[in-house]
N, C-alpha and C. Protein backbone atom coordinates (compact mmCIF):
# COMPACT_ATOMS: atom_id res chain seq x y z
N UNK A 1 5.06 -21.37 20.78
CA UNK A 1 5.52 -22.30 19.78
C UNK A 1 6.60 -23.18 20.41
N UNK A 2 6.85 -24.53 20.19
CA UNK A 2 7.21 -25.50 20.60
C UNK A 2 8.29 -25.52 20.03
N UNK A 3 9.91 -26.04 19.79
CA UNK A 3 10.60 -26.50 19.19
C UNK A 3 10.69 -27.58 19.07
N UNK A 4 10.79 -28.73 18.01
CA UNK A 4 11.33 -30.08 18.29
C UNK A 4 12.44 -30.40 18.21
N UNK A 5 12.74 -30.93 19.12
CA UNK A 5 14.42 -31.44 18.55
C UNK A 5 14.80 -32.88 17.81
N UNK A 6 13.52 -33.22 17.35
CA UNK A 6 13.36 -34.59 16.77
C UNK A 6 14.19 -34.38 15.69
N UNK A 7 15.47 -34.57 15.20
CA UNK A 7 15.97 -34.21 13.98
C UNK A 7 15.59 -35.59 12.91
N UNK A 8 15.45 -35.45 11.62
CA UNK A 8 15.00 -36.36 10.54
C UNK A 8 15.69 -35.78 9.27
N UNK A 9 15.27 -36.79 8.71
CA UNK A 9 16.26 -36.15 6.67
C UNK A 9 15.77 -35.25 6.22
N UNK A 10 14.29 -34.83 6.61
CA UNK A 10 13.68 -33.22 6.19
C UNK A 10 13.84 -32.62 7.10
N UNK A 11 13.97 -32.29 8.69
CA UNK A 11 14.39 -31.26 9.03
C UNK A 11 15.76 -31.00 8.82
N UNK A 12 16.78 -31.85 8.27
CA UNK A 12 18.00 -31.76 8.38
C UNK A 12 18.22 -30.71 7.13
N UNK A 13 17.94 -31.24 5.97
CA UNK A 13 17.78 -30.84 4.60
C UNK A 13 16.85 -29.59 4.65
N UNK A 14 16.20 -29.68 4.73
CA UNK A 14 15.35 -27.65 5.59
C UNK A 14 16.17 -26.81 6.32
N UNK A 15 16.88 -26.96 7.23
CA UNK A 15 17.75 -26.40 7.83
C UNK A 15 18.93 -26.00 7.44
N UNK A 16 19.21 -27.39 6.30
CA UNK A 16 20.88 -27.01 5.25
C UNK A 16 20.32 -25.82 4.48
N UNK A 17 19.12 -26.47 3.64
CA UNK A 17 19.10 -25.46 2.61
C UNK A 17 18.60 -23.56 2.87
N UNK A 18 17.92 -23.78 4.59
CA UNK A 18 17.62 -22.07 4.83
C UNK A 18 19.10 -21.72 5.16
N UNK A 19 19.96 -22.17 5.53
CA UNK A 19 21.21 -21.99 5.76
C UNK A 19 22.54 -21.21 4.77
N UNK A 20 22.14 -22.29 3.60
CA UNK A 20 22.34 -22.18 2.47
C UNK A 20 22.10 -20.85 1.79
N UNK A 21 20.85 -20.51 1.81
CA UNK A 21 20.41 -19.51 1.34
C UNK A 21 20.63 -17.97 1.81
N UNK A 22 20.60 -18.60 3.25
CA UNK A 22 21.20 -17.22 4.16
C UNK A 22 22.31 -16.61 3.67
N UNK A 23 22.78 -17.86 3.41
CA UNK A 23 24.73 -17.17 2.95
C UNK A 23 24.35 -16.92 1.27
N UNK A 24 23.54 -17.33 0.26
CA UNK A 24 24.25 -17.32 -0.78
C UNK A 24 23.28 -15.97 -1.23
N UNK A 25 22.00 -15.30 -0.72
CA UNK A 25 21.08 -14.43 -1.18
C UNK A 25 20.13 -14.32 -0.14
N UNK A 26 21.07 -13.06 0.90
CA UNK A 26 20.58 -13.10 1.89
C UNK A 26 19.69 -11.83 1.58
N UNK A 27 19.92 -11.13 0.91
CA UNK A 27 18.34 -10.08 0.61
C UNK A 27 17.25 -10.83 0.05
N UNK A 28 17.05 -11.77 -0.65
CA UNK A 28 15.95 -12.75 -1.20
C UNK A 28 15.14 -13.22 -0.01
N UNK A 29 16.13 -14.13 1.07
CA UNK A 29 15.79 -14.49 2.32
C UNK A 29 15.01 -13.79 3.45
N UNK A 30 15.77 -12.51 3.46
CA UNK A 30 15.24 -11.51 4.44
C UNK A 30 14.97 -10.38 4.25
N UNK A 31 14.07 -9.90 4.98
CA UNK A 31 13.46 -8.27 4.39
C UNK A 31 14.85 -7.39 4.60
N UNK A 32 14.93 -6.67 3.78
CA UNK A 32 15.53 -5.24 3.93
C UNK A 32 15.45 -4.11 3.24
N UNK A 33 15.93 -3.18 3.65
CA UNK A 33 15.40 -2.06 3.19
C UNK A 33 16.08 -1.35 1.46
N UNK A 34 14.89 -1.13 0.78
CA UNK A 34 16.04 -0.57 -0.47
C UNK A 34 16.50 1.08 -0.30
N UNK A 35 17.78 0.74 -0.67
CA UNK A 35 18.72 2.60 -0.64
C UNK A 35 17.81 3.00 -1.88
N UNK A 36 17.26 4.52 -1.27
CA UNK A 36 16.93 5.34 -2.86
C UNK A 36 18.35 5.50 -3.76
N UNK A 37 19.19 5.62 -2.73
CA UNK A 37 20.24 6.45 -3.34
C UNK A 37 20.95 5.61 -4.65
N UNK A 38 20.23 4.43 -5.07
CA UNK A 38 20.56 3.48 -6.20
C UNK A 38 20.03 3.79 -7.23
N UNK A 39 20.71 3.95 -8.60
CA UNK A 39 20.21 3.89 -9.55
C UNK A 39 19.08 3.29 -10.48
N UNK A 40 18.21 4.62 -10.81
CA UNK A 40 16.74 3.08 -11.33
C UNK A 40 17.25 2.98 -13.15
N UNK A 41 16.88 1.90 -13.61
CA UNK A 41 17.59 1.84 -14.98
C UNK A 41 15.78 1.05 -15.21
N UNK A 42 15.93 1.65 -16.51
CA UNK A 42 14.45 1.15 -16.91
C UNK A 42 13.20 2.01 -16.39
N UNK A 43 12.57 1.70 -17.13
CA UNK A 43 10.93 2.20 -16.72
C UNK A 43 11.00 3.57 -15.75
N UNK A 44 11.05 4.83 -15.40
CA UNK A 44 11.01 5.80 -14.20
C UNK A 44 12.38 6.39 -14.06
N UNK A 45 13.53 5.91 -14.92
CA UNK A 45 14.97 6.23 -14.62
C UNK A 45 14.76 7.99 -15.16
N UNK A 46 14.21 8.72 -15.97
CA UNK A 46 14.30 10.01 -15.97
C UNK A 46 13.62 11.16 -15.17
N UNK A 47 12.72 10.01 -14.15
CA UNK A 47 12.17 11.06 -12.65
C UNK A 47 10.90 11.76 -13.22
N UNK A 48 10.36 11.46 -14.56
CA UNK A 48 9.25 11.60 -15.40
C UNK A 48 8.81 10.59 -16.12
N UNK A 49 7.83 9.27 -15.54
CA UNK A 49 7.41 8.70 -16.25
C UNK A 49 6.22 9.09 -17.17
N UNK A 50 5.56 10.41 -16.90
CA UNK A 50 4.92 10.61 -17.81
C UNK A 50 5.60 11.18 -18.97
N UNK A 51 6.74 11.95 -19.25
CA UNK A 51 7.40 12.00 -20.43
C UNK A 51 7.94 10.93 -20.96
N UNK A 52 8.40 9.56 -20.38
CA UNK A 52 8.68 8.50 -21.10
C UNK A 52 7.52 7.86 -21.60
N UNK A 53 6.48 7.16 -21.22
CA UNK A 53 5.37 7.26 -22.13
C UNK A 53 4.62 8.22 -22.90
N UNK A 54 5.17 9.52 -23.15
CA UNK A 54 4.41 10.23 -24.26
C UNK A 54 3.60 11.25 -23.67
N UNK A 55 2.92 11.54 -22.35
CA UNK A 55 1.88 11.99 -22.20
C UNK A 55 2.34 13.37 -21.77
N UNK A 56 2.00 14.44 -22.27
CA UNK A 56 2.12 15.55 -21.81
C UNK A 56 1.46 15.93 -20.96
N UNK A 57 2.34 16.63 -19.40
CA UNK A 57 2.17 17.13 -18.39
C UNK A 57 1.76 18.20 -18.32
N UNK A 58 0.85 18.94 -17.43
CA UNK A 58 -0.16 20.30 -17.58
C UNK A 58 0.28 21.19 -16.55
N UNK A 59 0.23 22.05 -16.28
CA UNK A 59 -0.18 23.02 -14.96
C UNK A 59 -1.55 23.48 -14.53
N UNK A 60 -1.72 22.58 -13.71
CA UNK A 60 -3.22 22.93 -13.28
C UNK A 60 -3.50 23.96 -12.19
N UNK A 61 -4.29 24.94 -13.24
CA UNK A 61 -4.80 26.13 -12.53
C UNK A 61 -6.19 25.83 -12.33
N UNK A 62 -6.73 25.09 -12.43
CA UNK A 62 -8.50 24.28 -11.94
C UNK A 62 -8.63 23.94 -10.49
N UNK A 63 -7.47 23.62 -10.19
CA UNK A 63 -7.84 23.24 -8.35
C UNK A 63 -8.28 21.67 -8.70
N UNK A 64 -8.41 20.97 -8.02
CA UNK A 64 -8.56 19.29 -7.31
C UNK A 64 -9.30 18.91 -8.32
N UNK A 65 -8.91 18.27 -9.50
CA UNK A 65 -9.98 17.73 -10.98
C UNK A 65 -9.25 16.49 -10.97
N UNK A 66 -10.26 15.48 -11.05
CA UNK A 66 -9.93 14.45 -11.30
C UNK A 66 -9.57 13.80 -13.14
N UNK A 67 -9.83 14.88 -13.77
CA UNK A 67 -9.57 15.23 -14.99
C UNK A 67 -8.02 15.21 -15.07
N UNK A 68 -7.81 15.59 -14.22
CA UNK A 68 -5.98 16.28 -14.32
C UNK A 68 -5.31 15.33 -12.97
N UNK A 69 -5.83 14.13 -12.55
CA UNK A 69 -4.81 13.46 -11.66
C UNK A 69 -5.17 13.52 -10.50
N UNK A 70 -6.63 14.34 -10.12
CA UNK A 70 -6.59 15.06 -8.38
C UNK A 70 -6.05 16.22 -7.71
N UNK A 71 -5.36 15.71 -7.39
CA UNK A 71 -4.65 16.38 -6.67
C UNK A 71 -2.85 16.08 -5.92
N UNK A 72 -1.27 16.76 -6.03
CA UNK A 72 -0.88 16.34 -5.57
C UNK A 72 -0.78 15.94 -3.55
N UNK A 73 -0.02 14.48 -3.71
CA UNK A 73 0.15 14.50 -2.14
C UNK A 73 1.33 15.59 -1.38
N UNK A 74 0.89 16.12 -0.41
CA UNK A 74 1.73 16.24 0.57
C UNK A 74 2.87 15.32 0.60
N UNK A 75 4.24 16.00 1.03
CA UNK A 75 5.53 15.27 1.39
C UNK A 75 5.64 14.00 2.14
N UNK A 76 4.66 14.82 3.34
CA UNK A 76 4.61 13.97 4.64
C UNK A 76 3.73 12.45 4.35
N UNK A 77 2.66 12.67 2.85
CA UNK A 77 1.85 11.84 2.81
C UNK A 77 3.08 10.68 1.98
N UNK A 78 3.19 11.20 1.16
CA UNK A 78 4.05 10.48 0.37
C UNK A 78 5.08 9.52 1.02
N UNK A 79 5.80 9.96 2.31
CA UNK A 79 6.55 9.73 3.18
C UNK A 79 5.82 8.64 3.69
N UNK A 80 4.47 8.32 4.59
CA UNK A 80 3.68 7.53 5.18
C UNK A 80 3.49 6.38 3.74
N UNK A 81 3.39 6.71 2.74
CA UNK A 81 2.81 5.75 1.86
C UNK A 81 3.97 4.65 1.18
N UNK A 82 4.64 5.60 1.55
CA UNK A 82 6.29 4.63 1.29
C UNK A 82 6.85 4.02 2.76
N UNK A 83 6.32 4.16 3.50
CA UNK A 83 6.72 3.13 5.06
C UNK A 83 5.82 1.94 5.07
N UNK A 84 4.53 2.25 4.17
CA UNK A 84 3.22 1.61 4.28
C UNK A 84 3.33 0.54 3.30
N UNK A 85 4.31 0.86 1.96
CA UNK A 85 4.19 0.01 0.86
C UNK A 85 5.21 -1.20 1.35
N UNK A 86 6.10 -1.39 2.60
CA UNK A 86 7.13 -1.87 2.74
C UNK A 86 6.70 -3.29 3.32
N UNK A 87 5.33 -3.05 3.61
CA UNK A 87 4.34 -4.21 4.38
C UNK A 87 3.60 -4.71 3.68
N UNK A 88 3.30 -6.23 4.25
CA UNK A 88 2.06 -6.87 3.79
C UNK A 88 0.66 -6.50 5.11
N UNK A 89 -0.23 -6.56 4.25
CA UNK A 89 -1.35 -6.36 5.90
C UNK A 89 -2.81 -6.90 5.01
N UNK A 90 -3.45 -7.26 5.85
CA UNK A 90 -4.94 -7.81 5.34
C UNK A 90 -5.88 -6.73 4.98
N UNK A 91 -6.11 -6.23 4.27
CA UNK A 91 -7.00 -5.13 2.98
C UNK A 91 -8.19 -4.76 3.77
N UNK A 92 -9.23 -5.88 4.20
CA UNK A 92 -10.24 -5.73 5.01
C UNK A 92 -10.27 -5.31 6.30
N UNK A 93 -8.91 -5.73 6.89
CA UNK A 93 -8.44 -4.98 8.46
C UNK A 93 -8.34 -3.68 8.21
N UNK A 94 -7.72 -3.37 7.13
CA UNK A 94 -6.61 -2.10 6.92
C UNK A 94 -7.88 -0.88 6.51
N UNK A 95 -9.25 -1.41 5.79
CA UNK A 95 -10.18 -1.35 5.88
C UNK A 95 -10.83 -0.32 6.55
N UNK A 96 -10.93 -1.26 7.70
CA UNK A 96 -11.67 -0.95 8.94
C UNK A 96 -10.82 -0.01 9.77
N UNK A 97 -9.79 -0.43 9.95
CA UNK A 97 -8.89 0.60 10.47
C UNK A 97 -9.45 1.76 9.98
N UNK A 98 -8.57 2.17 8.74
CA UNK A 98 -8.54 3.51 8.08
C UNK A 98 -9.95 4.11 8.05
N UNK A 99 -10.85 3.06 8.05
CA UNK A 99 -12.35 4.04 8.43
C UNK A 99 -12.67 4.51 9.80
N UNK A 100 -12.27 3.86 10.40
CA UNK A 100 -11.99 4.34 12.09
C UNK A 100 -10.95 5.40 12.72
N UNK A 101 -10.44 5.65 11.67
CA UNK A 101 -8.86 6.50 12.37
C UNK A 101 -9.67 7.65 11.51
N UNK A 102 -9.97 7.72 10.16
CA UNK A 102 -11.01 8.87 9.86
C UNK A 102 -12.40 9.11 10.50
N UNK A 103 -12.90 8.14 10.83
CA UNK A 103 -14.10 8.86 11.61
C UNK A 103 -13.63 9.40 13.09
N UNK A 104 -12.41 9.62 13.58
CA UNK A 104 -11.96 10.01 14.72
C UNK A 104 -11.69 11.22 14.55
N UNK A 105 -10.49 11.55 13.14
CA UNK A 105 -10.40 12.87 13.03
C UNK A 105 -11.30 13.73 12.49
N UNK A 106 -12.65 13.11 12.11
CA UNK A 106 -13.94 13.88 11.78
C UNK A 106 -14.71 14.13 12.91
N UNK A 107 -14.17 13.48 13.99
CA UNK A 107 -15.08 13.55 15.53
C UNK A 107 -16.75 13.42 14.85
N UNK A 108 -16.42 11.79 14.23
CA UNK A 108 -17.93 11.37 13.77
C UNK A 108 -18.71 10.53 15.08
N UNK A 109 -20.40 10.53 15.64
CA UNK A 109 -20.21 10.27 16.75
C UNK A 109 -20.01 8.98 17.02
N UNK A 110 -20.37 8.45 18.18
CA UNK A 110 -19.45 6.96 18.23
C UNK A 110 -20.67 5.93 17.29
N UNK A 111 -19.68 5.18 16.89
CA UNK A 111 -20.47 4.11 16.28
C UNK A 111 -20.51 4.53 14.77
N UNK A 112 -20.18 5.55 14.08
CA UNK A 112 -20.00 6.01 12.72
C UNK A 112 -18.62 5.78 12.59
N UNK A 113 -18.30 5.47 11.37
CA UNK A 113 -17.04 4.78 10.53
C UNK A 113 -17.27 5.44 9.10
N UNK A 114 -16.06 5.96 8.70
CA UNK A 114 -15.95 6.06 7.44
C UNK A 114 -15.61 4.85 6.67
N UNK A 115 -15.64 5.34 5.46
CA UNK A 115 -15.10 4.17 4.46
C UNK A 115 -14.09 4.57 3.38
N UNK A 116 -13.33 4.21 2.58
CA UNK A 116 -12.10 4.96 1.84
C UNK A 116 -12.37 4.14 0.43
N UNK A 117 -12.79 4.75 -0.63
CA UNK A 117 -12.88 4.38 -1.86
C UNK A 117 -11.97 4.70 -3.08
N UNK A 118 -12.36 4.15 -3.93
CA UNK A 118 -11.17 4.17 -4.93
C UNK A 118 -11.54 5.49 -5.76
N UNK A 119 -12.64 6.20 -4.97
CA UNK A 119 -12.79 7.85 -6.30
C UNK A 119 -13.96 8.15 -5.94
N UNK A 120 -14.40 9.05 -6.31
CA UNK A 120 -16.06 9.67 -6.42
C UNK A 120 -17.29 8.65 -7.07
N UNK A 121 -17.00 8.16 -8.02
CA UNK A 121 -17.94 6.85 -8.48
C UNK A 121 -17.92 5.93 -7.97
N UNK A 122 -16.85 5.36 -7.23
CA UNK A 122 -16.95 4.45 -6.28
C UNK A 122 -17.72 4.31 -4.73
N UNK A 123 -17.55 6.26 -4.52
CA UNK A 123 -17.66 6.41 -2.52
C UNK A 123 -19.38 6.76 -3.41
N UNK A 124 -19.83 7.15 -4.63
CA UNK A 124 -21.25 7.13 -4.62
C UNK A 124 -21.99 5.68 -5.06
N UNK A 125 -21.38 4.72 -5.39
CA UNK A 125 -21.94 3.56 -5.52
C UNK A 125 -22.18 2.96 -4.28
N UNK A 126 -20.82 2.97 -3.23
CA UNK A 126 -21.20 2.60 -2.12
C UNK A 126 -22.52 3.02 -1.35
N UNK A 127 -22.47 4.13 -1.16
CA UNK A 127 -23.36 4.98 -0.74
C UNK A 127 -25.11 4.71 -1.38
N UNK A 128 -25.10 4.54 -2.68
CA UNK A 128 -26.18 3.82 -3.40
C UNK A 128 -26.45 2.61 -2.87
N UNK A 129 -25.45 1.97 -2.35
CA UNK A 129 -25.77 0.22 -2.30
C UNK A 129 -26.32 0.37 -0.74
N UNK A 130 -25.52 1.61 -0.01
CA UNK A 130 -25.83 1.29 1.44
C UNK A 130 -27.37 1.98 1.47
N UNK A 131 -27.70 2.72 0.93
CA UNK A 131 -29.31 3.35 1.21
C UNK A 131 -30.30 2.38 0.44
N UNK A 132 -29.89 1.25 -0.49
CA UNK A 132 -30.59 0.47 -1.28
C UNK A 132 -30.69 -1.01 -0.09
N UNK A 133 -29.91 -0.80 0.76
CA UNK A 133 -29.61 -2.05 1.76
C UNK A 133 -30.36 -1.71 3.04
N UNK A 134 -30.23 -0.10 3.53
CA UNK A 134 -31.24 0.54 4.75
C UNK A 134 -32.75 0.16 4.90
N UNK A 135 -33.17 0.35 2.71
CA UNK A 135 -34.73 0.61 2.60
C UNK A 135 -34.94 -1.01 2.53
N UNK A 136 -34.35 -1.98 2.44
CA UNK A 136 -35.18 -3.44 2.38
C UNK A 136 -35.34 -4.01 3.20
């Protein structure tokens, strides 16, 4: 990337006002990180949003029902999904990725890719569309 040093009344005025902004709302301007350790007020502030909307919480002795939520995540997952939410990234890359980093730890052979769906009706629709796409 090139710099110009051609200065004009819009680069001048672009430059005041990122300037500007730096100083007057510099978290708006630039990424940073939020402290948990801040108070949430509103919506999630009692660490049970399902008791603030009404819904009574269960103990599930069924094992992995999608009836009852799934399943909980792991710490460590939870941990990855909150480093992950901090980014923007392209859906269709992220995609392909994540079907590739799972067909690795499935030691699927080369040239097989998983795919990551939004549930069981979804990974069998796919699956419908891809054997409806094989036979034509």
């Amino acid at each position: 990337m090139r710099l110009s040093s051609n200065w004009n009344r819009r680069t001048f005025l672009g430059s005041v006002a990122a300037l500007a902004s730096s100083v007057v709302a510099p978290k708006r301007l630039f990424a940073f990180s939020r402290s948990s350790s801040r108070a949430i007020s509103g919506f999630g502030h009692s660490g049970n949003p399902y008791e603030e909307l009404g819904v009574t919480t269960v103990i599930n002795c069924e094992g992995t029902m999608t009836m009852l939520g799934g399943s909980l995540p792991h710490p460590e997952l939870e941990t990855v999904m909150m480093q992950a939410g901090r980014h923007f990234v392209s859906i269709p890359e992220l995609e392909v990725a994540a079907g590739n980093k799972i067909a690795e730890m499935l030691k699927l052979p080369e040239g097989y890719t998983a795919l990551v769906t939004s549930g069981a009706a979804a990974a069998m629709e796919s699956g419908l569309a891809g054997i409806h796409q094989a036979t034509a």
